[in-house]
N, C-alpha and C. Protein backbone atom coordinates (compact mmCIF):
# COMPACT_ATOMS: atom_id res chain seq x y z
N UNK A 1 -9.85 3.21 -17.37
CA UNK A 1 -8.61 3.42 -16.66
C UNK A 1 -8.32 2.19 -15.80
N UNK A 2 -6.85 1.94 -15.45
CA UNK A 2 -6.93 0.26 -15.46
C UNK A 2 -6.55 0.47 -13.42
N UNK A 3 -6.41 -0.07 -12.90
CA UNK A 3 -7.01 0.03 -11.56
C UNK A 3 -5.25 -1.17 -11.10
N UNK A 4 -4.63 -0.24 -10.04
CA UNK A 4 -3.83 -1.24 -9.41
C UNK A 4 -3.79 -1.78 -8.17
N UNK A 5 -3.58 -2.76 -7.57
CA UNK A 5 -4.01 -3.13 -6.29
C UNK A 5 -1.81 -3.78 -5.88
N UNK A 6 -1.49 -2.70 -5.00
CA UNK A 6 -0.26 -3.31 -3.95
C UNK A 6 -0.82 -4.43 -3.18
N UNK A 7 -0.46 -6.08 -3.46
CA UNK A 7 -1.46 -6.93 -2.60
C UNK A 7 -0.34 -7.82 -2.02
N UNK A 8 -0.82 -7.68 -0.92
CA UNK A 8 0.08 -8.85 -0.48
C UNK A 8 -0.90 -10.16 0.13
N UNK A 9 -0.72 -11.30 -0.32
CA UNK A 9 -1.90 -12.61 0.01
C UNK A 9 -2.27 -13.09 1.32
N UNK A 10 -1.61 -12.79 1.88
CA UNK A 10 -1.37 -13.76 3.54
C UNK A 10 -2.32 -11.83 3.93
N UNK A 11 -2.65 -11.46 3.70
CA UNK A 11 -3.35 -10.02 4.17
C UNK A 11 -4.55 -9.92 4.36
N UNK A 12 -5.65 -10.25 5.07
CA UNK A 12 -7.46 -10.34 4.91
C UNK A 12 -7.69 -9.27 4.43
N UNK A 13 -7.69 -8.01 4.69
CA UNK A 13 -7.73 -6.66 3.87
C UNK A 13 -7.59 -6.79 2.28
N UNK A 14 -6.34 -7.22 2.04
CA UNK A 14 -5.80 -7.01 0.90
C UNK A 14 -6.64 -8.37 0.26
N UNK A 15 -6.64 -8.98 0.72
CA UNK A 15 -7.17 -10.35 -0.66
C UNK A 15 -9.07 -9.58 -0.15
N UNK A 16 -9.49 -9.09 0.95
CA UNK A 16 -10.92 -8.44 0.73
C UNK A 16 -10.94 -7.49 -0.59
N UNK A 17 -9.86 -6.69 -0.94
CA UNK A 17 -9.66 -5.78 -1.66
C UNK A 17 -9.68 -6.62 -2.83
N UNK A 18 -8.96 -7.37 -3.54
CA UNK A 18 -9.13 -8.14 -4.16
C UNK A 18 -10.35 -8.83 -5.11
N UNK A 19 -11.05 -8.78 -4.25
CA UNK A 19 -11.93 -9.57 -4.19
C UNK A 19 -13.24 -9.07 -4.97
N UNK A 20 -13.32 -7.58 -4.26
CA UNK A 20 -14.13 -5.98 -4.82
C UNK A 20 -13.56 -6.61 -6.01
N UNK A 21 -12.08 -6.45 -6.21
CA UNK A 21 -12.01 -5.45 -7.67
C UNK A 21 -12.38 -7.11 -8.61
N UNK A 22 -11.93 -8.17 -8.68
CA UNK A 22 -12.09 -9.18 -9.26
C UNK A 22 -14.27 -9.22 -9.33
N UNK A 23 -14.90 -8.89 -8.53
CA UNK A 23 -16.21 -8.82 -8.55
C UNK A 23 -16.66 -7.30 -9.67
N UNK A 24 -15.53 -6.33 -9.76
CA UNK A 24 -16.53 -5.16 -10.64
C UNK A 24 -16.16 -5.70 -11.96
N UNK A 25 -15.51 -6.55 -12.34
CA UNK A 25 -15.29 -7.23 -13.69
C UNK A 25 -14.18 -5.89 -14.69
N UNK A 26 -13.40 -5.14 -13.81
CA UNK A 26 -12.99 -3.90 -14.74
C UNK A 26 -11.34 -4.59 -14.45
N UNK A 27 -10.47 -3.95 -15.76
CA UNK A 27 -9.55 -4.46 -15.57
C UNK A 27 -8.18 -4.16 -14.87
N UNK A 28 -7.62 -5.00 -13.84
CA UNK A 28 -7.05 -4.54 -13.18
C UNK A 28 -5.21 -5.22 -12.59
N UNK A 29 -4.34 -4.76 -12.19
CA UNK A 29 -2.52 -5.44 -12.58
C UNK A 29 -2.69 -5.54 -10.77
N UNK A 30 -2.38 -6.55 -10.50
CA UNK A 30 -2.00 -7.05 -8.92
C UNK A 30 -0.41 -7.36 -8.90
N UNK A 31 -0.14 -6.50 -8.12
CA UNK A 31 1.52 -6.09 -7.40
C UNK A 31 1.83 -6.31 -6.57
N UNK A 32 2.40 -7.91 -5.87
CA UNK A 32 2.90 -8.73 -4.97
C UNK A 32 4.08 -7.84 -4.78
N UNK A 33 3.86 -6.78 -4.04
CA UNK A 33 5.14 -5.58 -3.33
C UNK A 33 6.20 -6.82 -2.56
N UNK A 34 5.38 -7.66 -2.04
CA UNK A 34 6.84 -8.52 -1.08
C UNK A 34 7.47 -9.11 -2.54
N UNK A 35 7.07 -9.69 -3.16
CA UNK A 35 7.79 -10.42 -4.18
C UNK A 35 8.88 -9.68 -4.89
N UNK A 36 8.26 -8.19 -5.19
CA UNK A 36 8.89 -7.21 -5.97
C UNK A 36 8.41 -6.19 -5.48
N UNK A 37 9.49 -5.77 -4.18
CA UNK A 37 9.64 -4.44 -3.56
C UNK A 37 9.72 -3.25 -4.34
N UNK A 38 8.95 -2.13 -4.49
CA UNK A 38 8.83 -0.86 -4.93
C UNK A 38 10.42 -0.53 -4.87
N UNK A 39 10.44 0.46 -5.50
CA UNK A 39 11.60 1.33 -5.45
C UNK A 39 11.16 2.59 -4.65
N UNK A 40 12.17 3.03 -3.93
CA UNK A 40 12.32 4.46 -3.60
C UNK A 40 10.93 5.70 -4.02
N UNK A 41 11.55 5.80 -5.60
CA UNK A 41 11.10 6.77 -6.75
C UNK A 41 9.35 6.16 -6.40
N UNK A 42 8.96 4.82 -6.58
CA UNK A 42 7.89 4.26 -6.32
C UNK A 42 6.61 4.52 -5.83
N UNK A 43 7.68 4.31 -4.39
CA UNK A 43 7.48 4.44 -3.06
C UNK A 43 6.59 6.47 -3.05
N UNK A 44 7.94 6.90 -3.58
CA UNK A 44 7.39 8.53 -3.48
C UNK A 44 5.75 8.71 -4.44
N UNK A 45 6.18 8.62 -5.54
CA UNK A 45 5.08 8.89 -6.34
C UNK A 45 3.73 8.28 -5.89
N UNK A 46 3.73 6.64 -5.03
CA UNK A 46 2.34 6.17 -4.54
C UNK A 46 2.14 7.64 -2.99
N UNK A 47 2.91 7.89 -2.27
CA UNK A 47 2.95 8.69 -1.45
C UNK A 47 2.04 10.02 -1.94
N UNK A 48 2.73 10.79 -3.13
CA UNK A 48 2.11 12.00 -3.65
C UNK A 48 0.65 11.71 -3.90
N UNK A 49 0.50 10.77 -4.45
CA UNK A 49 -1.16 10.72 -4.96
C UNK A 49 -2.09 10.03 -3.93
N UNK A 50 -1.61 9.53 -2.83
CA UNK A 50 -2.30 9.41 -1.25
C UNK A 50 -2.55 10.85 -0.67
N UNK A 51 -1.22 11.49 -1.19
CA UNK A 51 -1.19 12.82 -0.15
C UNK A 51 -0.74 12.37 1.47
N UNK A 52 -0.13 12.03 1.37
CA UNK A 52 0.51 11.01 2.91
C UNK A 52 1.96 11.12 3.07
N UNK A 53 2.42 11.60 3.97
CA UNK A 53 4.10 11.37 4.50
C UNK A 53 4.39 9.83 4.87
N UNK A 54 5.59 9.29 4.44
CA UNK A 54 6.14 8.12 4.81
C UNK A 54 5.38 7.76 5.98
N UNK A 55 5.67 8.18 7.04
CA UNK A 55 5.20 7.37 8.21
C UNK A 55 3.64 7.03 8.10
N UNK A 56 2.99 7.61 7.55
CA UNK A 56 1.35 7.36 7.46
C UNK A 56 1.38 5.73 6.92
N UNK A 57 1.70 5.37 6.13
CA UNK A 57 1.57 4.29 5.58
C UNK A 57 2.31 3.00 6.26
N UNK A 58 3.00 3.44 7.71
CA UNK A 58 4.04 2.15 7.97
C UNK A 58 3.41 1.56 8.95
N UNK A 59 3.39 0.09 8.97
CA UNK A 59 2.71 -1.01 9.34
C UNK A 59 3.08 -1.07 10.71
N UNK A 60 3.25 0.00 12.30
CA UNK A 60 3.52 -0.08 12.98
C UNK A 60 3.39 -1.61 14.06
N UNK A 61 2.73 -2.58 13.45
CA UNK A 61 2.26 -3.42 14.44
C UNK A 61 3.32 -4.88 13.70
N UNK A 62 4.30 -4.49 12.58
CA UNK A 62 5.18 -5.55 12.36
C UNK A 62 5.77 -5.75 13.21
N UNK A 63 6.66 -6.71 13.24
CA UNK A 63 7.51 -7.19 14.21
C UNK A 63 9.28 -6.58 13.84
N UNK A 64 9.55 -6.49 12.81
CA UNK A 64 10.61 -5.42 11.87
C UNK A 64 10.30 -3.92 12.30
N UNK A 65 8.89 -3.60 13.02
CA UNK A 65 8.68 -2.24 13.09
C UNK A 65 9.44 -1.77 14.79
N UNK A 66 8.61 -3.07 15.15
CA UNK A 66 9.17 -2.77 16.64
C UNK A 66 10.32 -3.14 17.41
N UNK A 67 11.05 -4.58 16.59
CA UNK A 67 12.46 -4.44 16.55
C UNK A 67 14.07 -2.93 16.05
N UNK A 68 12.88 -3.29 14.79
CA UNK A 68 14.14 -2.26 14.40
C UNK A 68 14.11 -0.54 14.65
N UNK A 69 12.48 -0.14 14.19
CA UNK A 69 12.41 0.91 13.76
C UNK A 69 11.48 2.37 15.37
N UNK A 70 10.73 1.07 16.22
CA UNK A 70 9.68 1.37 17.35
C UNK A 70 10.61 2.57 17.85
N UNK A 71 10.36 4.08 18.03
CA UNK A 71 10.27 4.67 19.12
C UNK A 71 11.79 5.67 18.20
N UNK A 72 11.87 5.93 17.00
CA UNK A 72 13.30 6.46 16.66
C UNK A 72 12.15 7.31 15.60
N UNK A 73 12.83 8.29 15.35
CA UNK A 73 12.31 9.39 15.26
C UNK A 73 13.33 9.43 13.89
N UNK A 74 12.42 9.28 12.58
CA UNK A 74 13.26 9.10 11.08
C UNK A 74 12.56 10.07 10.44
N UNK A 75 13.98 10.55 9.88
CA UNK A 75 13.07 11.34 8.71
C UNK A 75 12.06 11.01 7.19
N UNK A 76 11.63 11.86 6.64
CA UNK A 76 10.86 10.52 5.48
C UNK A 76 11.10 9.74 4.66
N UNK A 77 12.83 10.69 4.20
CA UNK A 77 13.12 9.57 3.46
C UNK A 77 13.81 8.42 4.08
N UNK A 78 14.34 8.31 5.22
CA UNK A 78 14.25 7.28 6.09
C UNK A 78 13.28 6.28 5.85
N UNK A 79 12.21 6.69 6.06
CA UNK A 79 11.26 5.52 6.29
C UNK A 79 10.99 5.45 5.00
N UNK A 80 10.90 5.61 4.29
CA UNK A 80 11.33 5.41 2.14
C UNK A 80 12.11 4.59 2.49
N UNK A 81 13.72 4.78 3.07
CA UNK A 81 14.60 3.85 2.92
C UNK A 81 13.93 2.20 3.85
N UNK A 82 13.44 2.30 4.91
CA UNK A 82 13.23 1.30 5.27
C UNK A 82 11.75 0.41 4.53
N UNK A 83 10.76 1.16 4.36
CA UNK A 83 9.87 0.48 3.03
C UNK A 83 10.72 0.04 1.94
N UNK A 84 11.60 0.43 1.70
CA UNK A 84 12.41 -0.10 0.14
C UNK A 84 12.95 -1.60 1.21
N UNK A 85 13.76 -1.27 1.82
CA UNK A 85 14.76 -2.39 2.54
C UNK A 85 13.69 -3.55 3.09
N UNK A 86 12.67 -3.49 3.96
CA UNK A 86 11.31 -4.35 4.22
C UNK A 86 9.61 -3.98 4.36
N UNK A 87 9.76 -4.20 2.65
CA UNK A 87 8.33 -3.73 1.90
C UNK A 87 7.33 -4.43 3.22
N UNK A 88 7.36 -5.17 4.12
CA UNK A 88 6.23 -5.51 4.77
C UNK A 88 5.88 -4.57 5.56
N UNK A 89 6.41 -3.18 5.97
CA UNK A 89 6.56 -2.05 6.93
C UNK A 89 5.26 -1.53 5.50
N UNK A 90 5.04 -1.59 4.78
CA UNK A 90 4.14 -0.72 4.03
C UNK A 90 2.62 -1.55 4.15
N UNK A 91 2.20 -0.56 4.25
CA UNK A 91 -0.03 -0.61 4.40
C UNK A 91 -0.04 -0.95 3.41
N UNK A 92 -0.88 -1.94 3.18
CA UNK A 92 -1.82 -2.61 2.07
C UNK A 92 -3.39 -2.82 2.45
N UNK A 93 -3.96 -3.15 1.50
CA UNK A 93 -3.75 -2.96 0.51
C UNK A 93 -3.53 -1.49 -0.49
N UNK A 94 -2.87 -0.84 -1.19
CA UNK A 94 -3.08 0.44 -1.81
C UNK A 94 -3.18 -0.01 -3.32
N UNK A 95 -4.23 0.93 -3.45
CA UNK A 95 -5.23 0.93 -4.80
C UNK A 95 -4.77 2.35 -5.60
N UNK A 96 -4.17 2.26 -6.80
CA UNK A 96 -3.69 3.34 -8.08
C UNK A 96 -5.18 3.39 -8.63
N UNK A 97 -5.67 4.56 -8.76
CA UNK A 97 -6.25 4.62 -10.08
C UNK A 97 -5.77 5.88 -10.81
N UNK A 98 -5.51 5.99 -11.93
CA UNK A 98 -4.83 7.08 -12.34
C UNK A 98 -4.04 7.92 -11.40
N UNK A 99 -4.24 9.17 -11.23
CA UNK A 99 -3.67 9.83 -10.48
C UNK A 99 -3.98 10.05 -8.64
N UNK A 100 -4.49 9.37 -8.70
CA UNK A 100 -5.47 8.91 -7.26
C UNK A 100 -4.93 7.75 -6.37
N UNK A 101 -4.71 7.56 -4.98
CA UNK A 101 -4.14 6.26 -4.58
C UNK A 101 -5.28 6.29 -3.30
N UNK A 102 -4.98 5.22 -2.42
CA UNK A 102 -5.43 5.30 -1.50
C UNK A 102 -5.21 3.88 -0.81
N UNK A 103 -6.27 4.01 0.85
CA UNK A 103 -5.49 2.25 1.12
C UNK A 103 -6.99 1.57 1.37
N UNK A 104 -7.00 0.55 1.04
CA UNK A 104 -8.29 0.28 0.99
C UNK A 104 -8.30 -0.75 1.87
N UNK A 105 -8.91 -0.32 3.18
CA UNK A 105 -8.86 -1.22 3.94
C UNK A 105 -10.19 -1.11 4.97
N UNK A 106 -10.76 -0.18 4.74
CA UNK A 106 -12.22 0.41 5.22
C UNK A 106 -13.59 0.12 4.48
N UNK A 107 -14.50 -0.38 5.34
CA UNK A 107 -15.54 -0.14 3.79
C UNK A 107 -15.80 1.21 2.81
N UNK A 108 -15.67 2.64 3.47
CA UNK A 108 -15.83 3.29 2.33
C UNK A 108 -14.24 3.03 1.24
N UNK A 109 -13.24 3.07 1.68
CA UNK A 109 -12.21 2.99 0.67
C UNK A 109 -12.56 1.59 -0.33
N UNK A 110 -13.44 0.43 0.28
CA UNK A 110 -13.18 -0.49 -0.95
C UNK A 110 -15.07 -0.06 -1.92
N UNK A 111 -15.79 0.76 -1.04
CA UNK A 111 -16.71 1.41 -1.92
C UNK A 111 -15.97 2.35 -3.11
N UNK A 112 -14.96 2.61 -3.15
CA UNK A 112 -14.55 3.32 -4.13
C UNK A 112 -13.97 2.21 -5.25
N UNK A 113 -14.01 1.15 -4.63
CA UNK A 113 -13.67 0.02 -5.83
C UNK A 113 -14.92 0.00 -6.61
N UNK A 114 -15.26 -0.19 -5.82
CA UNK A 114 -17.23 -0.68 -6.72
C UNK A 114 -17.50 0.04 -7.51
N UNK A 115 -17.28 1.57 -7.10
CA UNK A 115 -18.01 2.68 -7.94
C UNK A 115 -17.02 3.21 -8.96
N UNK A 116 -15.89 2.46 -9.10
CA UNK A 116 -14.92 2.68 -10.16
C UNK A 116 -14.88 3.40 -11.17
């Protein structure tokens, strides 16, 4: 089963994540989300298989977070709409494996790379 990594480069997390999966030798599609922002529909379906509401995943410590978005009270698909509008509001790295997502930014979450 082929393994996806949401990566964004300028990220120590995300290129750590990286790094796992390029070391278990299994094969795997890297998704520069800033380059090519998710869609909406995307956005939802990585959501369902986290098991996570919009806000779980938003990068509160951007600078887009606390300009635009800090202290307003959105609904989810709101914050869908603003992950679509500036994919950098979204946690990375997140790892697809089949029906499974998650964010791998912990050592046990990138132990689940290893043990693939």
């Amino acid at each position: 089963m082929k393994t996806v990594i949401y990566h964004n480069n300028r990220c120590g997390k995300s290129r750590c994540a990286l790094q796992v999966l390029e070391e278990t030798g299994q094969p795997f599609e890297v998704v520069e989300y800033l380059k090519t922002p998710l869609t909406a529909v995307e956005i939802r379906k990585l959501l369902k298989k986290m098991g996570k509401k919009p806000l779980e995943i938003i990068r509160t410590k951007e600078a887009v977070f606390k300009e635009d978005f800090q202290g307003k009270d959105l609904t989810d698909e709101a914050w869908i709409a603003a992950m679509v509008e500036h994919p950098i509001l979204m946690e990375r790295p997140i790892i697809v494996r089949g029906e499974e997502a998650w964010i791998a930014r912990d050592e046990a979450a990138l132990e689940r790379l290893r043990n693939g």
